[in-house]
C-alpha atoms as a PDB file:
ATOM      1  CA  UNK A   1      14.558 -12.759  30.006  1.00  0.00           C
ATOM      2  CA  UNK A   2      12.642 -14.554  27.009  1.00  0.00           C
ATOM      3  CA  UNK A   3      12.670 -12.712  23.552  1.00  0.00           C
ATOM      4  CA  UNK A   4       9.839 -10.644  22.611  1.00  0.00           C
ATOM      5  CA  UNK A   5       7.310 -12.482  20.466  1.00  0.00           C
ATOM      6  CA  UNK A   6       7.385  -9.016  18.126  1.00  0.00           C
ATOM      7  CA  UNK A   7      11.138 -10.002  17.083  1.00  0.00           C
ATOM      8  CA  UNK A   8       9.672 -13.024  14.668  1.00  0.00           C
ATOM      9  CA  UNK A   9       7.164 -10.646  13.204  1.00  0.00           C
ATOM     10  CA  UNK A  10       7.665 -10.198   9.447  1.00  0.00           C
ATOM     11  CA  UNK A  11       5.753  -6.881   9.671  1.00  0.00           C
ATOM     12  CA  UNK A  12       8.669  -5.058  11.636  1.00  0.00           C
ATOM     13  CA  UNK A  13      11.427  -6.598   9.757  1.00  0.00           C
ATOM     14  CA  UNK A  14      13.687  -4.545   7.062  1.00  0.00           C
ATOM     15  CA  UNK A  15      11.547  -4.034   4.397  1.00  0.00           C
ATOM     16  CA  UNK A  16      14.597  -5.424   1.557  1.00  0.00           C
ATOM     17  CA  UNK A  17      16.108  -7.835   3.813  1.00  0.00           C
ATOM     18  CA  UNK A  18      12.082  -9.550   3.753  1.00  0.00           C
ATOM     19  CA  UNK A  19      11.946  -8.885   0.011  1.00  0.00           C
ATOM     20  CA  UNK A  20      14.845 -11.134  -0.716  1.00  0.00           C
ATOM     21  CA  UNK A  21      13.585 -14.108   1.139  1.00  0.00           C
ATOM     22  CA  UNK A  22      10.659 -14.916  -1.399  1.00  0.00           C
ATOM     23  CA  UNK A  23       8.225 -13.563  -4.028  1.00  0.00           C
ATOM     24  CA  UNK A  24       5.722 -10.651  -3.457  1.00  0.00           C
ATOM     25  CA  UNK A  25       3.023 -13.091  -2.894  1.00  0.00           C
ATOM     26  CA  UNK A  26       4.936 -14.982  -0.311  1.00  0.00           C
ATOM     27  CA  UNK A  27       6.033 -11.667   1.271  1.00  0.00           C
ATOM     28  CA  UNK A  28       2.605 -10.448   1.449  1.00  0.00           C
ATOM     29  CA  UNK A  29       1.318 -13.676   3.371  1.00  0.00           C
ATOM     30  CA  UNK A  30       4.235 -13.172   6.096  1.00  0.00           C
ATOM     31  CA  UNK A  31       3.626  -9.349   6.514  1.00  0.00           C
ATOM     32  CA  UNK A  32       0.024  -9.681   7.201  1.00  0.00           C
ATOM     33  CA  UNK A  33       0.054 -12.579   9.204  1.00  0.00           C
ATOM     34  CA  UNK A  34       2.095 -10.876  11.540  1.00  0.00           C
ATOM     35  CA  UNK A  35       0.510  -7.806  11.634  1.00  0.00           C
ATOM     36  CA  UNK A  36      -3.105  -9.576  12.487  1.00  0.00           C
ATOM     37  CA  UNK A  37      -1.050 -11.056  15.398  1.00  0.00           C
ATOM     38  CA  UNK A  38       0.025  -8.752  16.695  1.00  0.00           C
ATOM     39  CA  UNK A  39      -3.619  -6.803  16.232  1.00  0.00           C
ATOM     40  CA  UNK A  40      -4.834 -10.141  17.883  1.00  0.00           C
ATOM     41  CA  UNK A  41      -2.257  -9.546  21.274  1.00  0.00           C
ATOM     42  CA  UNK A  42      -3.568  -5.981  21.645  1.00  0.00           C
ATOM     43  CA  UNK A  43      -6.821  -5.098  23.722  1.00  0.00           C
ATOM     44  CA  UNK A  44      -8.338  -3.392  20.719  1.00  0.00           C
ATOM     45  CA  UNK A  45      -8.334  -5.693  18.693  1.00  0.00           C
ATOM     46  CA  UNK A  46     -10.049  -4.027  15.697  1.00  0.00           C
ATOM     47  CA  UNK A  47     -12.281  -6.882  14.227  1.00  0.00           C
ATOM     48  CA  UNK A  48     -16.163  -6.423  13.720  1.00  0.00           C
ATOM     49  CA  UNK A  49     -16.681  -9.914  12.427  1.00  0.00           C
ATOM     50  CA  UNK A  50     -19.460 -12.788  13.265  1.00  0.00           C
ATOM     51  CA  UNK A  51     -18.647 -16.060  13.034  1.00  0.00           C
ATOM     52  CA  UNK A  52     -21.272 -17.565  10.221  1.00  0.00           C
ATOM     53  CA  UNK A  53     -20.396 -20.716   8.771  1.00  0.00           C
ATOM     54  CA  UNK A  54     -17.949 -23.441   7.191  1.00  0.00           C
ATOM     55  CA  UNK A  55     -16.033 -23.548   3.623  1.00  0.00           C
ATOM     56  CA  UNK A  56     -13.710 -25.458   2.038  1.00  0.00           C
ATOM     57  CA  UNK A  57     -10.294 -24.662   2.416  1.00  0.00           C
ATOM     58  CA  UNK A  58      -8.237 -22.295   0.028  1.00  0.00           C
ATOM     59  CA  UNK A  59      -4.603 -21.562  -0.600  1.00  0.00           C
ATOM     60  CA  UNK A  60      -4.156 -18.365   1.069  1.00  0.00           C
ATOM     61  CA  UNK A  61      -6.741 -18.983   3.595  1.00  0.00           C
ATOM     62  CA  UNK A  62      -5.394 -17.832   7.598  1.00  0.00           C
ATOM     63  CA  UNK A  63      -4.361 -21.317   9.005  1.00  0.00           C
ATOM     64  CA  UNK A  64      -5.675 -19.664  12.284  1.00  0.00           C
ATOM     65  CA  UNK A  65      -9.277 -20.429  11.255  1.00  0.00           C
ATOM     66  CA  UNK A  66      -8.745 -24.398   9.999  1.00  0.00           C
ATOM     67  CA  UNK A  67     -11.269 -26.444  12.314  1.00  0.00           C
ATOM     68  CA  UNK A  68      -8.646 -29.055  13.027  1.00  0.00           C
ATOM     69  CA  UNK A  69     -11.382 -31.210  14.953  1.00  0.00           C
ATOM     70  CA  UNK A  70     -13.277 -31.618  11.520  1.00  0.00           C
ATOM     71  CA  UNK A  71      -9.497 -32.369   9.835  1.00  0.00           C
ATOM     72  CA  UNK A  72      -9.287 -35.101  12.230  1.00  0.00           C
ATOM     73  CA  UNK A  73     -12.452 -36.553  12.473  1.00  0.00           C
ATOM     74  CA  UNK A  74     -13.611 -36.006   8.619  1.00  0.00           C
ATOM     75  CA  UNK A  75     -10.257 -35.815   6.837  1.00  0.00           C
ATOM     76  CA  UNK A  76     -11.830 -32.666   5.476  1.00  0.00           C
ATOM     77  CA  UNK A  77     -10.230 -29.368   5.229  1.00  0.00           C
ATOM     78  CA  UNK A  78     -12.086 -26.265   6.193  1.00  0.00           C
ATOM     79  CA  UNK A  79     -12.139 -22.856   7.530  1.00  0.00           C
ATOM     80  CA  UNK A  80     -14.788 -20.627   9.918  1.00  0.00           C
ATOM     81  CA  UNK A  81     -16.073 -18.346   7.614  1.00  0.00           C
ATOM     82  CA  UNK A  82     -16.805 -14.812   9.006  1.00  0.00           C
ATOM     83  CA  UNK A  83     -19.015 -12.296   8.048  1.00  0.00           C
ATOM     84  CA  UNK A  84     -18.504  -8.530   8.651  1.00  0.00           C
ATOM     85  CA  UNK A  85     -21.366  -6.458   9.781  1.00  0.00           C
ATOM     86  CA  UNK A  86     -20.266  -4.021   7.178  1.00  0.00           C
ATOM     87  CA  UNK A  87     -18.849  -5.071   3.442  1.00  0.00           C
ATOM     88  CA  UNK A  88     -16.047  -2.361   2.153  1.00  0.00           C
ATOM     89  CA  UNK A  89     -15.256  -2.053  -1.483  1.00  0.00           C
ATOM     90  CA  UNK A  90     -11.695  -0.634  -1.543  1.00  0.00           C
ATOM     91  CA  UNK A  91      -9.708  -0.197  -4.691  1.00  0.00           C
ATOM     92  CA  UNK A  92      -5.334   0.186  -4.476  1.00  0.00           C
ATOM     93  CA  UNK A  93      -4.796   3.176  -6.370  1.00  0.00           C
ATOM     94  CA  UNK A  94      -0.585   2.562  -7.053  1.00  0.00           C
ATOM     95  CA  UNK A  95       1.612   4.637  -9.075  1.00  0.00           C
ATOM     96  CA  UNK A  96       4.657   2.747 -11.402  1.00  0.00           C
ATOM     97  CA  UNK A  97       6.174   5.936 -13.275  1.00  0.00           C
ATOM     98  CA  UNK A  98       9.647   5.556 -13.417  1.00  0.00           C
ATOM     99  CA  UNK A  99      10.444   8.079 -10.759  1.00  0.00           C
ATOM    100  CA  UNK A 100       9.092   5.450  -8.431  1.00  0.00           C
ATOM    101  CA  UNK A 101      11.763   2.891  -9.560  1.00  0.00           C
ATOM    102  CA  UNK A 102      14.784   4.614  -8.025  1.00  0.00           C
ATOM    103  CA  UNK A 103      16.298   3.827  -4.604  1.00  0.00           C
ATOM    104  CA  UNK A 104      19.159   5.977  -2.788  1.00  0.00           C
ATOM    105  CA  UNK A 105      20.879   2.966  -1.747  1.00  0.00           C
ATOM    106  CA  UNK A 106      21.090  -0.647  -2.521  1.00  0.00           C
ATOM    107  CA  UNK A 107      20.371  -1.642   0.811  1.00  0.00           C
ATOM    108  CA  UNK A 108      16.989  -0.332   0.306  1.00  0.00           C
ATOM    109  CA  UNK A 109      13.561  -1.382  -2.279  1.00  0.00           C
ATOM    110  CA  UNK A 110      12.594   1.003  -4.437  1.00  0.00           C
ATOM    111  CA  UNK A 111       9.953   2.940  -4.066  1.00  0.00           C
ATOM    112  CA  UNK A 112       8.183   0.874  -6.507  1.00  0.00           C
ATOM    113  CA  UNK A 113       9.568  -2.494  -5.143  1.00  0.00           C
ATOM    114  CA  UNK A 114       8.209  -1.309  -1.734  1.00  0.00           C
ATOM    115  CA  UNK A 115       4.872   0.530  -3.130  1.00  0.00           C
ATOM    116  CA  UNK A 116       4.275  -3.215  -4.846  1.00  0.00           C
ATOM    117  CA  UNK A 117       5.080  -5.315  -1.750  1.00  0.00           C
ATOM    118  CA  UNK A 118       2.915  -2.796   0.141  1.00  0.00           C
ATOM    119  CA  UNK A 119      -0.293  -3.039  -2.195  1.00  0.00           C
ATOM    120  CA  UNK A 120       0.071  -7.070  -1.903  1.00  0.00           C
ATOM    121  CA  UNK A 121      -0.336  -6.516   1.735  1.00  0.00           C
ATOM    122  CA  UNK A 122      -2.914  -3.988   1.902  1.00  0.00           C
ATOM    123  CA  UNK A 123      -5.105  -6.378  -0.745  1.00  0.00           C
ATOM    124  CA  UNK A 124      -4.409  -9.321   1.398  1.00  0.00           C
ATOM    125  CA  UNK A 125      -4.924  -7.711   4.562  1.00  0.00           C
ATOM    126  CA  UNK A 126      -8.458  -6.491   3.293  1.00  0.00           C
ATOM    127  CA  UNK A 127      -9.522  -9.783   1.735  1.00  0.00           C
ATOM    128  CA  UNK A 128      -8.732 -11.574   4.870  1.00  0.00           C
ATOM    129  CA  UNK A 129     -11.334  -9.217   6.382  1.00  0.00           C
ATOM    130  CA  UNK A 130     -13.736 -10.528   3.392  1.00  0.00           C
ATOM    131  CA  UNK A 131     -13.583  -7.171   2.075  1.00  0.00           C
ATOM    132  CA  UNK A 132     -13.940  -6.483  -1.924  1.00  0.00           C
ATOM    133  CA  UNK A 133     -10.430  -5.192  -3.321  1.00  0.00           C
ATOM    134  CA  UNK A 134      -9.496  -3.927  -6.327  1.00  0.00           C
ATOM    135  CA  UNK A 135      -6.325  -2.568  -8.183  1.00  0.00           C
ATOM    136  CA  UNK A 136      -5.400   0.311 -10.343  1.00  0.00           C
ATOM    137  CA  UNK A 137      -2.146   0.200 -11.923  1.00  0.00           C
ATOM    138  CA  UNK A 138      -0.841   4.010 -13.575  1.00  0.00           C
ATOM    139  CA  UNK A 139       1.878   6.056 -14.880  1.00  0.00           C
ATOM    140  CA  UNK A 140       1.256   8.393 -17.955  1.00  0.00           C
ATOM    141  CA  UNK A 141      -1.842   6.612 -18.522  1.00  0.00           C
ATOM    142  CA  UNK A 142      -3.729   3.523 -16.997  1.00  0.00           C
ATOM    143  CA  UNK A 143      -1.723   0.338 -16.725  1.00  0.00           C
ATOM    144  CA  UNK A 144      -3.715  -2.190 -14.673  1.00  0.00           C
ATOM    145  CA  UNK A 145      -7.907  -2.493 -14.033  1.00  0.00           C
ATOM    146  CA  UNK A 146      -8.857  -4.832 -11.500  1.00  0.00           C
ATOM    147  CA  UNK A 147     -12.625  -4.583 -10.558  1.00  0.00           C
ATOM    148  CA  UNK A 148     -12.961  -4.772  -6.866  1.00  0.00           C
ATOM    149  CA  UNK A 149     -13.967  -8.632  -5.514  1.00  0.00           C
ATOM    150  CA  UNK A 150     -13.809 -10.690  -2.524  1.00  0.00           C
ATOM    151  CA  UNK A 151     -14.398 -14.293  -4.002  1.00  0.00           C
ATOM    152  CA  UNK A 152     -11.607 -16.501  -4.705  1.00  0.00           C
ATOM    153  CA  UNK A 153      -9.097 -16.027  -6.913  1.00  0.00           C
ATOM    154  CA  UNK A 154      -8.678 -12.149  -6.529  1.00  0.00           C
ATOM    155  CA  UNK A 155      -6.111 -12.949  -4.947  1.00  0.00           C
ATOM    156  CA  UNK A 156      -3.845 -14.503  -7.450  1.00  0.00           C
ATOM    157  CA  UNK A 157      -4.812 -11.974  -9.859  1.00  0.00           C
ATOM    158  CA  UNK A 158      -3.671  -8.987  -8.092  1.00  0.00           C
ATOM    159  CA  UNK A 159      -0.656 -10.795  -7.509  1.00  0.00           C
ATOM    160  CA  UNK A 160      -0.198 -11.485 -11.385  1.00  0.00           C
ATOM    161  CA  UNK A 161      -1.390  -7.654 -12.045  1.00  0.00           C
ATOM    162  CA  UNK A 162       2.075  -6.612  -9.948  1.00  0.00           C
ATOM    163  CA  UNK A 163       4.109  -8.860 -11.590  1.00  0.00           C
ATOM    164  CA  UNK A 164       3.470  -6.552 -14.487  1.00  0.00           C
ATOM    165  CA  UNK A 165       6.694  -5.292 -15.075  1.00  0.00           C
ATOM    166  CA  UNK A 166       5.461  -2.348 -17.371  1.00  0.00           C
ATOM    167  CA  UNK A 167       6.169   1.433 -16.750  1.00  0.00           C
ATOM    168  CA  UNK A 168       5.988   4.533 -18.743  1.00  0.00           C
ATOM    169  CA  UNK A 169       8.023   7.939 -18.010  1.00  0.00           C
ATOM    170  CA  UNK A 170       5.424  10.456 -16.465  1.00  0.00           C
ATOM    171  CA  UNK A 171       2.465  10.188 -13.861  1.00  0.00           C
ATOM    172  CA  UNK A 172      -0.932  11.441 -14.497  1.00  0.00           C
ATOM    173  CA  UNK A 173      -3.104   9.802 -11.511  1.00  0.00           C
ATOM    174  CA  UNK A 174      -6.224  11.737 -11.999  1.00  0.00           C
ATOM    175  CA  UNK A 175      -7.162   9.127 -14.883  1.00  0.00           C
ATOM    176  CA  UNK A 176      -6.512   6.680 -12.320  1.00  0.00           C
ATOM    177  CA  UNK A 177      -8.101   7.960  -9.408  1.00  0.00           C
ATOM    178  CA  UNK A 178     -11.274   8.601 -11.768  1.00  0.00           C
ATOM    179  CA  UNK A 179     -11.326   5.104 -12.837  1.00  0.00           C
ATOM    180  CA  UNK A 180     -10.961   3.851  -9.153  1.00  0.00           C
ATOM    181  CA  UNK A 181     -13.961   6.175  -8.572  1.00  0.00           C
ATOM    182  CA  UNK A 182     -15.488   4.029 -11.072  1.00  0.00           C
ATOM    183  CA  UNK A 183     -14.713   0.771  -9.918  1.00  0.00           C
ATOM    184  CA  UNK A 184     -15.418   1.213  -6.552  1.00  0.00           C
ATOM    185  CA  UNK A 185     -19.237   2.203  -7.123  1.00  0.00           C
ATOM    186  CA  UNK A 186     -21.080   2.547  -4.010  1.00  0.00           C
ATOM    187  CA  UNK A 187     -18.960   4.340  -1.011  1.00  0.00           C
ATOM    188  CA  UNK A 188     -15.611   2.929  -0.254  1.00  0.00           C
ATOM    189  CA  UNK A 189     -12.425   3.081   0.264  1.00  0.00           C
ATOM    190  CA  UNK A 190      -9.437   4.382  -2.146  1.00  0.00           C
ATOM    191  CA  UNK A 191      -5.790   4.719  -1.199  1.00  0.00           C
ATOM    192  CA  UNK A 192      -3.609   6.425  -3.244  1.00  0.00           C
ATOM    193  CA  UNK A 193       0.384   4.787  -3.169  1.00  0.00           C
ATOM    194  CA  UNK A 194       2.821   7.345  -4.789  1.00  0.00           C
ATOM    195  CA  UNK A 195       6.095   9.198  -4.528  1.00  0.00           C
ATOM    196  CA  UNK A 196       3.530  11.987  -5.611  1.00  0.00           C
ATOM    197  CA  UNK A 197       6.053  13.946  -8.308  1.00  0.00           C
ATOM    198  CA  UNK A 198       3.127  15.148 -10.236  1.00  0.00           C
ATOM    199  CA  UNK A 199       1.380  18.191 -10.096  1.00  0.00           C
ATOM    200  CA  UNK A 200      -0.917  19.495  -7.027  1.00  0.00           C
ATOM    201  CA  UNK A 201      -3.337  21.116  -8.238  1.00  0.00           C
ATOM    202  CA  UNK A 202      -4.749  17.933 -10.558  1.00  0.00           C
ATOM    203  CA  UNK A 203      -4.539  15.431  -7.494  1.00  0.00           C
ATOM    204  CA  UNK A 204      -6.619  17.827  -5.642  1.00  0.00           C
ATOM    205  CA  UNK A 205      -9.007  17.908  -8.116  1.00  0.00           C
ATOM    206  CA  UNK A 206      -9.351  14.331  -8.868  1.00  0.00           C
ATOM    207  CA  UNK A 207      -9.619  13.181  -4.470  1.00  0.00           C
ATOM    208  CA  UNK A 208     -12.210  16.682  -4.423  1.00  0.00           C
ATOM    209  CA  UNK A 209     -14.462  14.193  -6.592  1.00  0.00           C
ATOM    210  CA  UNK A 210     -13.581  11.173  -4.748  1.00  0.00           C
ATOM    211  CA  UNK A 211     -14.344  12.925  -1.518  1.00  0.00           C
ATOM    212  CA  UNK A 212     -17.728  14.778  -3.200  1.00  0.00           C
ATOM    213  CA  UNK A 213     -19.022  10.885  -3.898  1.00  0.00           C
ATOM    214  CA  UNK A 214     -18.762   9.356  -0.579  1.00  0.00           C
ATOM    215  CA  UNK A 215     -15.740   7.388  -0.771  1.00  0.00           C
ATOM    216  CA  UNK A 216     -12.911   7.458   1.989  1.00  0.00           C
ATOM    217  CA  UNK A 217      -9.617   8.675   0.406  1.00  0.00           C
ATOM    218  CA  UNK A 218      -5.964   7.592   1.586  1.00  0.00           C
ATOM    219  CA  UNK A 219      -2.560   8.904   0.030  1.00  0.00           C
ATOM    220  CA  UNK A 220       0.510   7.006   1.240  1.00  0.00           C
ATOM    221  CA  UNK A 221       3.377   9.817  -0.242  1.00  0.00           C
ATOM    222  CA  UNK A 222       6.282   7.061  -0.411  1.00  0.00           C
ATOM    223  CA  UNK A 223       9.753   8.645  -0.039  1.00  0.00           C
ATOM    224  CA  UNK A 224      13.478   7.265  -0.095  1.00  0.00           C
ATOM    225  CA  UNK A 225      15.516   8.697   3.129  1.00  0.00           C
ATOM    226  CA  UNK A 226      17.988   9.982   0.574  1.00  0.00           C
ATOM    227  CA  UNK A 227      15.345  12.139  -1.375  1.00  0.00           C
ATOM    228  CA  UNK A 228      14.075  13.878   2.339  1.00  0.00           C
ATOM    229  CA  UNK A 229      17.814  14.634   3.134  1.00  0.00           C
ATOM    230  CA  UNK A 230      20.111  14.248   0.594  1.00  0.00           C
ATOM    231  CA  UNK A 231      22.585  12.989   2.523  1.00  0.00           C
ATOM    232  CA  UNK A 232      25.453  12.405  -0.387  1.00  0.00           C
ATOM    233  CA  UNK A 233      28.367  14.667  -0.834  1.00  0.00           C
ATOM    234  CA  UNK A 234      30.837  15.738  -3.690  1.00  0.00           C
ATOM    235  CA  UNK A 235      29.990  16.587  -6.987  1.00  0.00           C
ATOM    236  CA  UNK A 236      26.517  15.098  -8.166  1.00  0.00           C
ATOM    237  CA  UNK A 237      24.317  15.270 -11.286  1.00  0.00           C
ATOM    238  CA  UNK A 238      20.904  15.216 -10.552  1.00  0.00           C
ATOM    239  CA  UNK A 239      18.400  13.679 -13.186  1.00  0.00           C
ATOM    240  CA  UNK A 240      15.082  13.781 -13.711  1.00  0.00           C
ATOM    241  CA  UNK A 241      13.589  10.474 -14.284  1.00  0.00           C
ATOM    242  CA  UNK A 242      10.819  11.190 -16.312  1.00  0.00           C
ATOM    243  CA  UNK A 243      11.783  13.859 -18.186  1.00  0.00           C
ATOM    244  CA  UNK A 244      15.586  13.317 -18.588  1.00  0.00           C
ATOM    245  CA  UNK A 245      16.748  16.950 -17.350  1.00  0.00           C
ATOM    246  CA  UNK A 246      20.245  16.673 -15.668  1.00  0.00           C
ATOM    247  CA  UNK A 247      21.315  19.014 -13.484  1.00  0.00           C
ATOM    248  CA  UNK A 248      25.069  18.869 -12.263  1.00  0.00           C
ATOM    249  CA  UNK A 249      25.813  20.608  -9.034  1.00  0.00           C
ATOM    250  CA  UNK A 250      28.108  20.759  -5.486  1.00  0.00           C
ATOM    251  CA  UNK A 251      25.829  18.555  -3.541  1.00  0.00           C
ATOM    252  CA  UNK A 252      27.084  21.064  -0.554  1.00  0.00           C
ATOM    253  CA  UNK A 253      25.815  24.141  -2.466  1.00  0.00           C
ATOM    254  CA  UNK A 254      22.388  22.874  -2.798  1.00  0.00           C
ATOM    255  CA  UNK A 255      21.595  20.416   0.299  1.00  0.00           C
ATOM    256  CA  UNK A 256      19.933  23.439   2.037  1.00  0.00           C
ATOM    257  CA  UNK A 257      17.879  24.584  -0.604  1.00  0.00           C
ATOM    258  CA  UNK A 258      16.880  21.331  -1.615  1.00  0.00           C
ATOM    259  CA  UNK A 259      15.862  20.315   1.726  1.00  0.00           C
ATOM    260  CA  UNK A 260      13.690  23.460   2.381  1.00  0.00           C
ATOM    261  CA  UNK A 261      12.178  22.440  -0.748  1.00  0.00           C
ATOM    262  CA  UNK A 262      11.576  19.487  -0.333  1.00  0.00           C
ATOM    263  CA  UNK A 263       9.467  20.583   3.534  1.00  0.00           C
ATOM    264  CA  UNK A 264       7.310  23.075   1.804  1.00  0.00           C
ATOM    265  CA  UNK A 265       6.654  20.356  -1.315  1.00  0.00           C
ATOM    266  CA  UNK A 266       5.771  17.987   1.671  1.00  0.00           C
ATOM    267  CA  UNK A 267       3.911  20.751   3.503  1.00  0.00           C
ATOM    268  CA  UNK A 268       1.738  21.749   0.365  1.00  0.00           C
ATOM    269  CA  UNK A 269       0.816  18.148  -0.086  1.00  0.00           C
ATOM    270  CA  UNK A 270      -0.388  17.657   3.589  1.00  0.00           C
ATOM    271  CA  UNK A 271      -2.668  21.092   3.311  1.00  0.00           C
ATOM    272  CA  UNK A 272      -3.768  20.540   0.339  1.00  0.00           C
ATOM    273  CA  UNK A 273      -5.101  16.908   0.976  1.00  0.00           C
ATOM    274  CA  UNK A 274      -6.458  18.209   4.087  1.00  0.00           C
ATOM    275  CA  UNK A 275      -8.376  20.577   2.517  1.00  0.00           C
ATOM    276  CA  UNK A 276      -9.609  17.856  -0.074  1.00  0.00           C
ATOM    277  CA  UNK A 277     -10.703  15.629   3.077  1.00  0.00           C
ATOM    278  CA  UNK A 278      -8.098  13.153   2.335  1.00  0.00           C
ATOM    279  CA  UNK A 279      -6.078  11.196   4.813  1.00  0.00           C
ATOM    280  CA  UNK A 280      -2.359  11.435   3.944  1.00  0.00           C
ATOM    281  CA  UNK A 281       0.720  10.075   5.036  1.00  0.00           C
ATOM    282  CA  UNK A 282       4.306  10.098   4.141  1.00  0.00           C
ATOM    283  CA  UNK A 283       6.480   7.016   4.337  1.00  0.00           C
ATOM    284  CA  UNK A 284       9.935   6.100   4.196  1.00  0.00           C
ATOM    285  CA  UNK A 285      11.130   3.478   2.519  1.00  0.00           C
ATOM    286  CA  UNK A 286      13.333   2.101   5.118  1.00  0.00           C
ATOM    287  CA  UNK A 287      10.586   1.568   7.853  1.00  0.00           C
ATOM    288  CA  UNK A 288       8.781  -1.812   8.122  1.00  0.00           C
ATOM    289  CA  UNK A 289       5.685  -2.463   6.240  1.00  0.00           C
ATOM    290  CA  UNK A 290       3.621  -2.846   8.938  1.00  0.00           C
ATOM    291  CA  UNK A 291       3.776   0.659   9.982  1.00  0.00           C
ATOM    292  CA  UNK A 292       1.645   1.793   6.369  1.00  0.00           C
ATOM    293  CA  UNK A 293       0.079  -1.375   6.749  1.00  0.00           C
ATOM    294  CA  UNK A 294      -1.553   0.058  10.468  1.00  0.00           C
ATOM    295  CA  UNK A 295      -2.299   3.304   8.649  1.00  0.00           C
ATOM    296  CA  UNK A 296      -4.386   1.531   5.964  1.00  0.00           C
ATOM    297  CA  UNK A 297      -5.766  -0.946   8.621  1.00  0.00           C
ATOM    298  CA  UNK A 298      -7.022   2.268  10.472  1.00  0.00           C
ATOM    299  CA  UNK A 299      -8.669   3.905   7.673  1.00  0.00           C
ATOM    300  CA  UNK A 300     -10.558   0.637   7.058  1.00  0.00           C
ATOM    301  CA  UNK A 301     -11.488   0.526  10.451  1.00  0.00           C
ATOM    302  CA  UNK A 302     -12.828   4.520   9.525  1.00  0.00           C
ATOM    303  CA  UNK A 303     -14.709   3.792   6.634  1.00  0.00           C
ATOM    304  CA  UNK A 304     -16.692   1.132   8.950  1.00  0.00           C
ATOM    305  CA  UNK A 305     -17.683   3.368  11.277  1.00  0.00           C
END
């Protein structure tokens, strides 16, 4: 029996063991080329796109789409440019409060590590589908402003723009989500990446006006396995990371509580969005990036319709 062609596809590999073999950027580049694969192996394929003409090649560009008959013949480098029947502007709304930099074990990312990793491959995945993309950076205020654009060199400056090591304490993303509102302009696209430990009612507000304008709203609630089930045991202290409250407590005494809460926090988020007209998700940090990578891929393929 010959191994399944899915086993060398970076997209279903653990999310830190990929991490560690090279940058974000590189990361990114390995994700989404195997997530297009395996797009490209199934019989809906999900590409609107018309072949149109020639351009030089760029670092970055899908090696997939290199005329290697022109290489040959011309010694010149180039790529099939495509054009969609239908442009997006999409803007990567991603939250970097400290709460997101906390993992529950070390053999997992961060929520922050992994919400970064999975913006670089949502961006990429969309500019590869000539789409305009943008980036808003945010904790207690706005962090990070990146106008949405397709033309080269967006790229490299999203890239740069999560390399931003900067983070305050709290998380206010209706700013945010305003100024991706902003940015995006005409209908798009806006997906929200956050551990969400902020209050309801303001989100609700801010993706009310998102929705109210025309654009297509995502929310991608990232979670660490630990945080859903608090799986630890013996005597803990539980701390706040943005405020600095600690709590010390029988981890046994509390696991059922804090798991009920934990549902109905989960649960208010899911009605509330729905009510909003949002899309949401929640994600664990443990599963593969091309599973939030499909979910962003489909509400893409949404916005198009």
């Amino acid at each position: 029996m010959e191994p399944s062609r899915d086993a060398n596809r970076a997209d279903l590999f653990d999310p830190k063991t990929l991490a560690a073999l090279g940058h974000i950027e590189i990361v990114a580049r390995w994700v989404v080329d195997g997530f297009i694969s395996g797009l490209h192996r199934s019989p809906r394929k999900g590409f609107s796109v018309e072949f149109a003409e020639y351009r030089p090649y760029q670092p970055g560009d899908d090696l997939r789409y290199l005329d290697w008959k022109i290489a040959a013949r011309a010694d010149r480098w180039v790529v099939k440019q495509f054009e969609e029947e239908t442009n997006l502007r999409a803007t990567i709304v991603l939250d970097v409060s400290r709460s997101m930099d906390w993992s529950g074990s070390p053999a997992r990312l961060t929520k922050l590590a992994y919400g970064e990793q999975l913006a670089a491959a949502i961006a990429l995945l969309l500019l590869r589908q000539r789409d305009a993309v943008g980036l808003v950076r945010f904790d207690s205020e706005v962090r990070t402003v990146l106008p949405p654009r397709a033309r080269t060199g967006q790229w490299r400056r999203l890239v740069a723009a999560l390399d931003d090591p900067g983070a305050g304490q709290a998380s206010y993303a209706a700013d945010a989500l305003a100024r991706a509102a902003r940015l995006v302009g005409r209908p798009g696209m806006v997906i929200l990446v956050s551990d969400l430990l902020m209050d309801v009612p303001e989100v609700e507000r801010a993706l009310r006006a998102l929705r109210a304008a025309g654009h297509d709203v995502t929310v991608l609630h990232l979670m660490d396995p630990a945080e859903r089930d608090l799986s630890l045991t013996g005597e803990a202290v539980f701390v706040d990371p943005e405020t600095g409250l600690e709590v010390p407590a029988a981890v046994a005494d509390v696991r059922d509580a804090y798991r009920a809460t934990v549902d109905a926090a989960v649960e208010e988020w899911r009605r509330t969005l729905a009510r909003a007209g949002a899309v949401y998700e929640t994600l664990s940090t443990a599963e593969p990036f091309g599973v939030p990578l499909r979910l962003a891929f489909s509400a893409r393929q949404h916005v198009l319709k």
